[in-house]
PDB file of N, CA and C in Angstrom:
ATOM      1  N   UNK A   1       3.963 -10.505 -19.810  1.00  0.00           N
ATOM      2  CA  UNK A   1       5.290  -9.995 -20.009  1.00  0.00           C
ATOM      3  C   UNK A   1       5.861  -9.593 -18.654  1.00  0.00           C
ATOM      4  N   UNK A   2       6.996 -10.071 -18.430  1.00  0.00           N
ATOM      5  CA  UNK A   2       7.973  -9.450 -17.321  1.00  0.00           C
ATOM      6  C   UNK A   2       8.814  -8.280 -17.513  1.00  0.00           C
ATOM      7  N   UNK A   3       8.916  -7.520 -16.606  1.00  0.00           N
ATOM      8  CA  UNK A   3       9.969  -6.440 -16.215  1.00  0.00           C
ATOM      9  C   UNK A   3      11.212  -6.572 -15.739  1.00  0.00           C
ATOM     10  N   UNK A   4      12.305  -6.374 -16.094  1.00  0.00           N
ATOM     11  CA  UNK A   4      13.458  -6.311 -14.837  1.00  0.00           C
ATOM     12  C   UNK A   4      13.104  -4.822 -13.958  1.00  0.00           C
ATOM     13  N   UNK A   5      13.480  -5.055 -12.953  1.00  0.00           N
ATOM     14  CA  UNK A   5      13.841  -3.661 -11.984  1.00  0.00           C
ATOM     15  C   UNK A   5      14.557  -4.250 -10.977  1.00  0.00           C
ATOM     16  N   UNK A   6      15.759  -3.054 -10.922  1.00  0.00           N
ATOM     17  CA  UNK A   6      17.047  -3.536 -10.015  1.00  0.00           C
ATOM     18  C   UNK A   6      16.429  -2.457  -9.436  1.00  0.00           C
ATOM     19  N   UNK A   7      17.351  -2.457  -7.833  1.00  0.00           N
ATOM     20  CA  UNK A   7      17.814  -1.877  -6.466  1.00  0.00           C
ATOM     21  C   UNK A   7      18.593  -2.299  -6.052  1.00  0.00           C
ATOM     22  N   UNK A   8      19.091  -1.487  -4.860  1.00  0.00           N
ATOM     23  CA  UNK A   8      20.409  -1.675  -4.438  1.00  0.00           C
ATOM     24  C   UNK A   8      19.723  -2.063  -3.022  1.00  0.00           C
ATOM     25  N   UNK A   9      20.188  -3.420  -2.297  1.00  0.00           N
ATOM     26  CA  UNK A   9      19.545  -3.833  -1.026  1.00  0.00           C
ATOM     27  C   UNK A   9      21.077  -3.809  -0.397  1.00  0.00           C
ATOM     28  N   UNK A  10      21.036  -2.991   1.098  1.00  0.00           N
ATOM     29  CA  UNK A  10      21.935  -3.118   1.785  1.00  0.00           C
ATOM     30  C   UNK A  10      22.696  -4.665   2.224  1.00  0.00           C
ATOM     31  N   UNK A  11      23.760  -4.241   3.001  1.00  0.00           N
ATOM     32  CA  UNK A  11      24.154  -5.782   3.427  1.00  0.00           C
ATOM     33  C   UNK A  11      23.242  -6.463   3.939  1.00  0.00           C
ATOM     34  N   UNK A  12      22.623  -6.169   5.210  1.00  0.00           N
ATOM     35  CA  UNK A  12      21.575  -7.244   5.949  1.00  0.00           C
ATOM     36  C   UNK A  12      21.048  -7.578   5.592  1.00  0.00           C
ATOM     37  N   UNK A  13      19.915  -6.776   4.224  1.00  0.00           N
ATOM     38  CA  UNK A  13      19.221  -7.038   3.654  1.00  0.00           C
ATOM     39  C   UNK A  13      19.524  -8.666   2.396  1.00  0.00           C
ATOM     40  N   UNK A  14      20.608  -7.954   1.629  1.00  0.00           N
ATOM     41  CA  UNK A  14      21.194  -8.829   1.096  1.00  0.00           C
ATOM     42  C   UNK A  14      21.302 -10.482   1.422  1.00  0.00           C
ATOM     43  N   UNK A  15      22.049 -10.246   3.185  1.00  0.00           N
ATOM     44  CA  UNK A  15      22.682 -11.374   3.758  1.00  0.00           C
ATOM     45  C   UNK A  15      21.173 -12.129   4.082  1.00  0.00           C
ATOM     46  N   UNK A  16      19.919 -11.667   4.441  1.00  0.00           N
ATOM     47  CA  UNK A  16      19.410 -12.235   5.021  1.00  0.00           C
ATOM     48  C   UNK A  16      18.280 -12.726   3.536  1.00  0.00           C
ATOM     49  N   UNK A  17      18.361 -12.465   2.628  1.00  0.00           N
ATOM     50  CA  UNK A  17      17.602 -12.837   1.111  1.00  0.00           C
ATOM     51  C   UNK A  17      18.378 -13.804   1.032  1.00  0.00           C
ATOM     52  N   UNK A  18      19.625 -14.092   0.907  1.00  0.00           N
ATOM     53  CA  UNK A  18      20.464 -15.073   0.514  1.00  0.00           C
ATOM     54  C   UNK A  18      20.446 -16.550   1.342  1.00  0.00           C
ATOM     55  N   UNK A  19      20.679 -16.233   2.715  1.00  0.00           N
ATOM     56  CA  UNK A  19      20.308 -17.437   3.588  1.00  0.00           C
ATOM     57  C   UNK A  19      18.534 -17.747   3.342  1.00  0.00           C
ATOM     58  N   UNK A  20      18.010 -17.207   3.352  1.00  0.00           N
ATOM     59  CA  UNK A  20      16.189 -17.502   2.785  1.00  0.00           C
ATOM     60  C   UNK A  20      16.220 -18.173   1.619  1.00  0.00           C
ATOM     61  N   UNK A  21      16.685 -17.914   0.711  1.00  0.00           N
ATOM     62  CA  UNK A  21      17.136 -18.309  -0.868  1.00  0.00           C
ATOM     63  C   UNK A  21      17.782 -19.660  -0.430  1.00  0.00           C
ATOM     64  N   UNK A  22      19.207 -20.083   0.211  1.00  0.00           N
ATOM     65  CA  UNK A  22      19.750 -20.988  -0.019  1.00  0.00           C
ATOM     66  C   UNK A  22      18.711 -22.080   1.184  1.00  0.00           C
ATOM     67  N   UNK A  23      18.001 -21.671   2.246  1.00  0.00           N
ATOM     68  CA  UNK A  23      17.853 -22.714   2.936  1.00  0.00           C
ATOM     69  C   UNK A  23      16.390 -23.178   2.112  1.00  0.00           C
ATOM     70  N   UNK A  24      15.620 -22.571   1.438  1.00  0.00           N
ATOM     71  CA  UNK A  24      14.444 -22.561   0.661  1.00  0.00           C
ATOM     72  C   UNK A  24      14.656 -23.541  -0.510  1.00  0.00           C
ATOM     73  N   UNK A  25      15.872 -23.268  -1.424  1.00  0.00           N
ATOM     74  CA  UNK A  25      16.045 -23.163  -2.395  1.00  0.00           C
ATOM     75  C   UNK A  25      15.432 -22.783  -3.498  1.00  0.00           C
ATOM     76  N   UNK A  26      14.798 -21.379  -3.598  1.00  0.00           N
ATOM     77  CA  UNK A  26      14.314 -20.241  -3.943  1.00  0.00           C
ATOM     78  C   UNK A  26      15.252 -19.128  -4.387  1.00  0.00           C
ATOM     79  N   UNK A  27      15.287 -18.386  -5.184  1.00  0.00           N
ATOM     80  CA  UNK A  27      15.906 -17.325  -5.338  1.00  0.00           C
ATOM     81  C   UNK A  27      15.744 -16.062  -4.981  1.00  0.00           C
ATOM     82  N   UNK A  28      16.951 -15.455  -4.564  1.00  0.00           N
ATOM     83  CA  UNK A  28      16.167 -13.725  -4.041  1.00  0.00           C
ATOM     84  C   UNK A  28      15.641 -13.361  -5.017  1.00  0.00           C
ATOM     85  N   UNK A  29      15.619 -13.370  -6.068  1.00  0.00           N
ATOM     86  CA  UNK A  29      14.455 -12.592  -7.164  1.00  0.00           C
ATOM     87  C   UNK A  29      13.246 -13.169  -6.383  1.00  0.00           C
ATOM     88  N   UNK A  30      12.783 -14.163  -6.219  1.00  0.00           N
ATOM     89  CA  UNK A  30      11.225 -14.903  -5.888  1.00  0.00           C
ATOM     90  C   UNK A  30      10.988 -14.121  -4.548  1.00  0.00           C
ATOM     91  N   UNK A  31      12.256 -14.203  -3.623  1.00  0.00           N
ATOM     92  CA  UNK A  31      11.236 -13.650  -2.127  1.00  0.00           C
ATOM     93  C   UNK A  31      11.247 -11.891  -2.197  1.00  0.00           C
ATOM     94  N   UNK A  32      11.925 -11.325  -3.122  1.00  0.00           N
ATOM     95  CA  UNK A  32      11.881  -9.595  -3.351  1.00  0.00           C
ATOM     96  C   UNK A  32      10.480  -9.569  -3.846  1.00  0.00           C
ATOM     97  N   UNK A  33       9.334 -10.627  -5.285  1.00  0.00           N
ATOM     98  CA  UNK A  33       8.670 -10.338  -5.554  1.00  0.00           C
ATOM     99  C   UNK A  33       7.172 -10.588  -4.916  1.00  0.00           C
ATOM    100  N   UNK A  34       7.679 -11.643  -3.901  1.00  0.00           N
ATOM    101  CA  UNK A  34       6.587 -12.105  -3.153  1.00  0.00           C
ATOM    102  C   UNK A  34       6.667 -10.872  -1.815  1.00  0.00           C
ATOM    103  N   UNK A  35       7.494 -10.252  -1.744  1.00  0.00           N
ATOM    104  CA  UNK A  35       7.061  -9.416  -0.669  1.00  0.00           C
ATOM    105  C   UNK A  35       6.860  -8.026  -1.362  1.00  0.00           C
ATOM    106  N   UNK A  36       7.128  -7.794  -2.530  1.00  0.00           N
ATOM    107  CA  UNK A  36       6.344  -6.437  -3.411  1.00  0.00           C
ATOM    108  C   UNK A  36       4.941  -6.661  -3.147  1.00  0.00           C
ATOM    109  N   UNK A  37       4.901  -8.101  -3.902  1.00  0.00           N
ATOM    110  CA  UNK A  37       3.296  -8.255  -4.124  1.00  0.00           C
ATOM    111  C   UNK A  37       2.333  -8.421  -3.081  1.00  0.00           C
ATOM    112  N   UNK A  38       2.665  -8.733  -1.883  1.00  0.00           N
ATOM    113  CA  UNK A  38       1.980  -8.924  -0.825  1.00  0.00           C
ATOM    114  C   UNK A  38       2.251  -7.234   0.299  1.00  0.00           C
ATOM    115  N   UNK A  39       2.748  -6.631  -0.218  1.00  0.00           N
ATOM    116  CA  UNK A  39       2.348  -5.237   0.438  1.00  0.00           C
ATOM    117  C   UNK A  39       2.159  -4.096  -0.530  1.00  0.00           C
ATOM    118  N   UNK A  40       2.177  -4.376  -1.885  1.00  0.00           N
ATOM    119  CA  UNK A  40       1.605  -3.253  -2.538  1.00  0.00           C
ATOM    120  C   UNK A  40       0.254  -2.870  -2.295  1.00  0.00           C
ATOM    121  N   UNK A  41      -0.444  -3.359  -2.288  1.00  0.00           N
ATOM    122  CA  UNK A  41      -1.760  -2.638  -2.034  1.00  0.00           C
ATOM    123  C   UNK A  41      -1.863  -1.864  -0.786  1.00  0.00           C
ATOM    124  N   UNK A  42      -0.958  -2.377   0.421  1.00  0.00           N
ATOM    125  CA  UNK A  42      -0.985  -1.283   1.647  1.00  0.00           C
ATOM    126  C   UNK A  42      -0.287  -0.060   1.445  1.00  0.00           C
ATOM    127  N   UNK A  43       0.587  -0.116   0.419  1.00  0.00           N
ATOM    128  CA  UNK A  43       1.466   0.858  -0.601  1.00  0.00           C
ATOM    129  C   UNK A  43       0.843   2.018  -0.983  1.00  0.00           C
ATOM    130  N   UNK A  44      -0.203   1.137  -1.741  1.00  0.00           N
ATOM    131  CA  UNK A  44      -1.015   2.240  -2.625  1.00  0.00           C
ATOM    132  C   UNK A  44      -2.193   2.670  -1.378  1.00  0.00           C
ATOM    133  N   UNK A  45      -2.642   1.969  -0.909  1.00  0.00           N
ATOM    134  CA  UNK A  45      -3.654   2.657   0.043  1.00  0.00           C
ATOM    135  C   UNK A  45      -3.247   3.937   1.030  1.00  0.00           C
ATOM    136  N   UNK A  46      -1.878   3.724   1.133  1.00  0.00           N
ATOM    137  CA  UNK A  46      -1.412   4.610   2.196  1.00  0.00           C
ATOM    138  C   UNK A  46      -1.158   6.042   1.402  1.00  0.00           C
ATOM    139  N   UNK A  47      -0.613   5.707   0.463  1.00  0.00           N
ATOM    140  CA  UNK A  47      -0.741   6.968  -0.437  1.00  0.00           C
ATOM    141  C   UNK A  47      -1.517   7.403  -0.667  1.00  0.00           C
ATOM    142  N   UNK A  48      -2.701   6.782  -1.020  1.00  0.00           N
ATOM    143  CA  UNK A  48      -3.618   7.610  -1.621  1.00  0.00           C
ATOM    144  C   UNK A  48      -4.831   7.922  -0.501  1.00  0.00           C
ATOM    145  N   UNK A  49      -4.236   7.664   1.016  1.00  0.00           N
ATOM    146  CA  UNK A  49      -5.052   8.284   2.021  1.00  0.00           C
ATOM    147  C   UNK A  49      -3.985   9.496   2.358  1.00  0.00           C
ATOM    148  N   UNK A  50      -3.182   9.216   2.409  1.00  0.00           N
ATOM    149  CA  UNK A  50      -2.266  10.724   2.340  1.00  0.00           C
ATOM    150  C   UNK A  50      -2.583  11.834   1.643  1.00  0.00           C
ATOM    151  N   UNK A  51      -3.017  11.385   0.203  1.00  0.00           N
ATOM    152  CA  UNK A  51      -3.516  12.424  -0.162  1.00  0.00           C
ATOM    153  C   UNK A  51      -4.640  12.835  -0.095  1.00  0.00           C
ATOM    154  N   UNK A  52      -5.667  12.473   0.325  1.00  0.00           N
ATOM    155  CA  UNK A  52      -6.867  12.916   0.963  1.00  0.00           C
ATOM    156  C   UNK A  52      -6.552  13.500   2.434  1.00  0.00           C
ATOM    157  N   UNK A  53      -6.113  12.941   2.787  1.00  0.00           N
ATOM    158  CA  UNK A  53      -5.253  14.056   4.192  1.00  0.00           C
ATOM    159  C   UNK A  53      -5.173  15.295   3.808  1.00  0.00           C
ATOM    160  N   UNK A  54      -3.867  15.560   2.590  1.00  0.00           N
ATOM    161  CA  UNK A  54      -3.372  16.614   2.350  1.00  0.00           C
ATOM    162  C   UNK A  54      -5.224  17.353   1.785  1.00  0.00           C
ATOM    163  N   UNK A  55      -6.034  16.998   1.218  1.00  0.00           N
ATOM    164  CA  UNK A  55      -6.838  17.718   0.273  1.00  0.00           C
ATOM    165  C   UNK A  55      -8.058  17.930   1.621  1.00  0.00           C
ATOM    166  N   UNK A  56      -8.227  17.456   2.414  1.00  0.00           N
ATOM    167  CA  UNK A  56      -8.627  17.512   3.430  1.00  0.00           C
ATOM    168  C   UNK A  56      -8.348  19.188   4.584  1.00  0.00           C
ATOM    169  N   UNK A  57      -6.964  18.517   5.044  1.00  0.00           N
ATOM    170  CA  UNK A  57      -6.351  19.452   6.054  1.00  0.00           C
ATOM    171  C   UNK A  57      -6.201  21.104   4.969  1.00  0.00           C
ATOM    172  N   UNK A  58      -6.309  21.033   3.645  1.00  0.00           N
ATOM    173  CA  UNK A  58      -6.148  22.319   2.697  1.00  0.00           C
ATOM    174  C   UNK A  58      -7.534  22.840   2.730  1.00  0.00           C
ATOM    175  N   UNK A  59      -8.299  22.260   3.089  1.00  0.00           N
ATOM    176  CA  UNK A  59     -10.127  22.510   2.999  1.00  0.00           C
ATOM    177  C   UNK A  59     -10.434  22.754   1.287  1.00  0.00           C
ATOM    178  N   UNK A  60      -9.723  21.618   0.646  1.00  0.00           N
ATOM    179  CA  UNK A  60     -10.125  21.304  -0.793  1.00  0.00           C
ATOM    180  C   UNK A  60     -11.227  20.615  -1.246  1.00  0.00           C
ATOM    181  N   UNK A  61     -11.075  19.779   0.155  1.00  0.00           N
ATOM    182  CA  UNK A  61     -12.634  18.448   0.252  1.00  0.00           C
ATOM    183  C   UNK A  61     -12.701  18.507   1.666  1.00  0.00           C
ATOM    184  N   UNK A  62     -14.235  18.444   1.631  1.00  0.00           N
ATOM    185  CA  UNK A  62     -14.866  18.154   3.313  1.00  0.00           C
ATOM    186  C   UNK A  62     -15.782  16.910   3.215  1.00  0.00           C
ATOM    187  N   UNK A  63     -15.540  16.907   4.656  1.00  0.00           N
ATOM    188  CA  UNK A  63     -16.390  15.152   5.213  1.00  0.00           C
ATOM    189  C   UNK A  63     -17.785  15.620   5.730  1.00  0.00           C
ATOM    190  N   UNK A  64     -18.539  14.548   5.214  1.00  0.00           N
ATOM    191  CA  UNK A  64     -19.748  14.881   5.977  1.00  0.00           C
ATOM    192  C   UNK A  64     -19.934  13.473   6.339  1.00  0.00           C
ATOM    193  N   UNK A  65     -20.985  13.509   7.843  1.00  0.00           N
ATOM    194  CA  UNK A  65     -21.107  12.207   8.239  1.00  0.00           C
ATOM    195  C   UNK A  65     -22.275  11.453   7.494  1.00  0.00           C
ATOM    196  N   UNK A  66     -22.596  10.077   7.489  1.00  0.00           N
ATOM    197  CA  UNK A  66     -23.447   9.714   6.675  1.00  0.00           C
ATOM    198  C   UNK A  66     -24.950  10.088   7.164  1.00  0.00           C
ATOM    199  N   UNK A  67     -25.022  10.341   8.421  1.00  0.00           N
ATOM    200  CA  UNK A  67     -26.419  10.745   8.940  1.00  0.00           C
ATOM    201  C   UNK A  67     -26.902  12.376   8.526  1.00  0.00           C
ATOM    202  N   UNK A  68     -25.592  13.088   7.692  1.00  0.00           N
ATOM    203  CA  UNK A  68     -26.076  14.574   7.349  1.00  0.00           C
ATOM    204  C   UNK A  68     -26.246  14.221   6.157  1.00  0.00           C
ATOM    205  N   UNK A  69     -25.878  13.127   4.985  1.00  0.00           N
ATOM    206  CA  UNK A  69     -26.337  13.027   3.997  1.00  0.00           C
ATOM    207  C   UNK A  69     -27.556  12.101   3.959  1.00  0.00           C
ATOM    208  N   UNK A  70     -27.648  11.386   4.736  1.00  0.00           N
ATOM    209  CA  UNK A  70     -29.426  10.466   4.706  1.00  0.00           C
ATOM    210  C   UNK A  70     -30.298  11.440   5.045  1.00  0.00           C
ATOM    211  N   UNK A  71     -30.444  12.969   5.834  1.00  0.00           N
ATOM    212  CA  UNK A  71     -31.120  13.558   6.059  1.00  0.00           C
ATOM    213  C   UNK A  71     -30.881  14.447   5.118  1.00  0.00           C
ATOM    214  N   UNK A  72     -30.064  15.089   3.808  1.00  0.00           N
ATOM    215  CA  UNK A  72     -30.259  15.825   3.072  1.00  0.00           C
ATOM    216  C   UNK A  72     -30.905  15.297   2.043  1.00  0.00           C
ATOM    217  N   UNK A  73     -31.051  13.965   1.488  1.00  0.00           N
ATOM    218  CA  UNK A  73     -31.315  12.711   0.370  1.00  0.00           C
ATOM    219  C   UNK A  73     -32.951  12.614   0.927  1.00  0.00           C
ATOM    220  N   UNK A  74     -32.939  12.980   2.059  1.00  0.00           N
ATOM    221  CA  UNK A  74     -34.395  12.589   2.446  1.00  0.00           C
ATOM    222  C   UNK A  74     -34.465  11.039   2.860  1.00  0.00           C
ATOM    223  N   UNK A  75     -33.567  10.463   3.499  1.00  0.00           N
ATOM    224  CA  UNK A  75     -33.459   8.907   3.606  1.00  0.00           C
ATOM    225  C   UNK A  75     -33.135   8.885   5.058  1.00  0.00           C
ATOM    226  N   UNK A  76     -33.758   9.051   6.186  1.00  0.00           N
ATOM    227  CA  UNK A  76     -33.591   9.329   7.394  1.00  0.00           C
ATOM    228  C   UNK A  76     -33.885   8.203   7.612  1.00  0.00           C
ATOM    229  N   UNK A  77     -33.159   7.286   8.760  1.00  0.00           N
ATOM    230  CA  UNK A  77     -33.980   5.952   9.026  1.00  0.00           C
ATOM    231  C   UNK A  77     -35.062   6.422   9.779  1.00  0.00           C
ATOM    232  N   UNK A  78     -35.937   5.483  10.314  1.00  0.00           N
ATOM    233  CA  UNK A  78     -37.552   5.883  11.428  1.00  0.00           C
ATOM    234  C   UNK A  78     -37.042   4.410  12.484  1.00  0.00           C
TER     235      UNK A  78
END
């Protein structure tokens, strides 16, 4: 199943979907969804390192390096 979702894209934006669209012959719907889909995941990653930032810098969660947990696990390399 598909969704509609509108936005409002400025002029340049606009002008420059449209010449892509007509020299392609593609539609701006196709190159708006091919460039959602090819940076959502840097989308979501960035967010959701932001919020480990925030839970971080609040001292909600702390880091430990992996060599203080192989030596608490008892898994020290030799």
């Amino acid at each position: 199943m598909s969704h509609m979702i509108n936005f409002r894209a400025d002029d340049d934006l606009n002008a420059r979907l449209e010449r892509l669209a007509k020299l392609t012959g593609r539609s701006k719907t196709f190159y708006v969804r091919e460039a959602v889909t090819a940076h959502i995941d840097d989308l979501e990653d960035i967010y959701l390192a932001d919020q480990v930032m925030e839970r971080l810098e609040s001292n909600v969660e702390t880091l430990h390096s992996l060599e203080d947990v192989e030596r608490e696990l008892g898994l020290e390399r030799l």
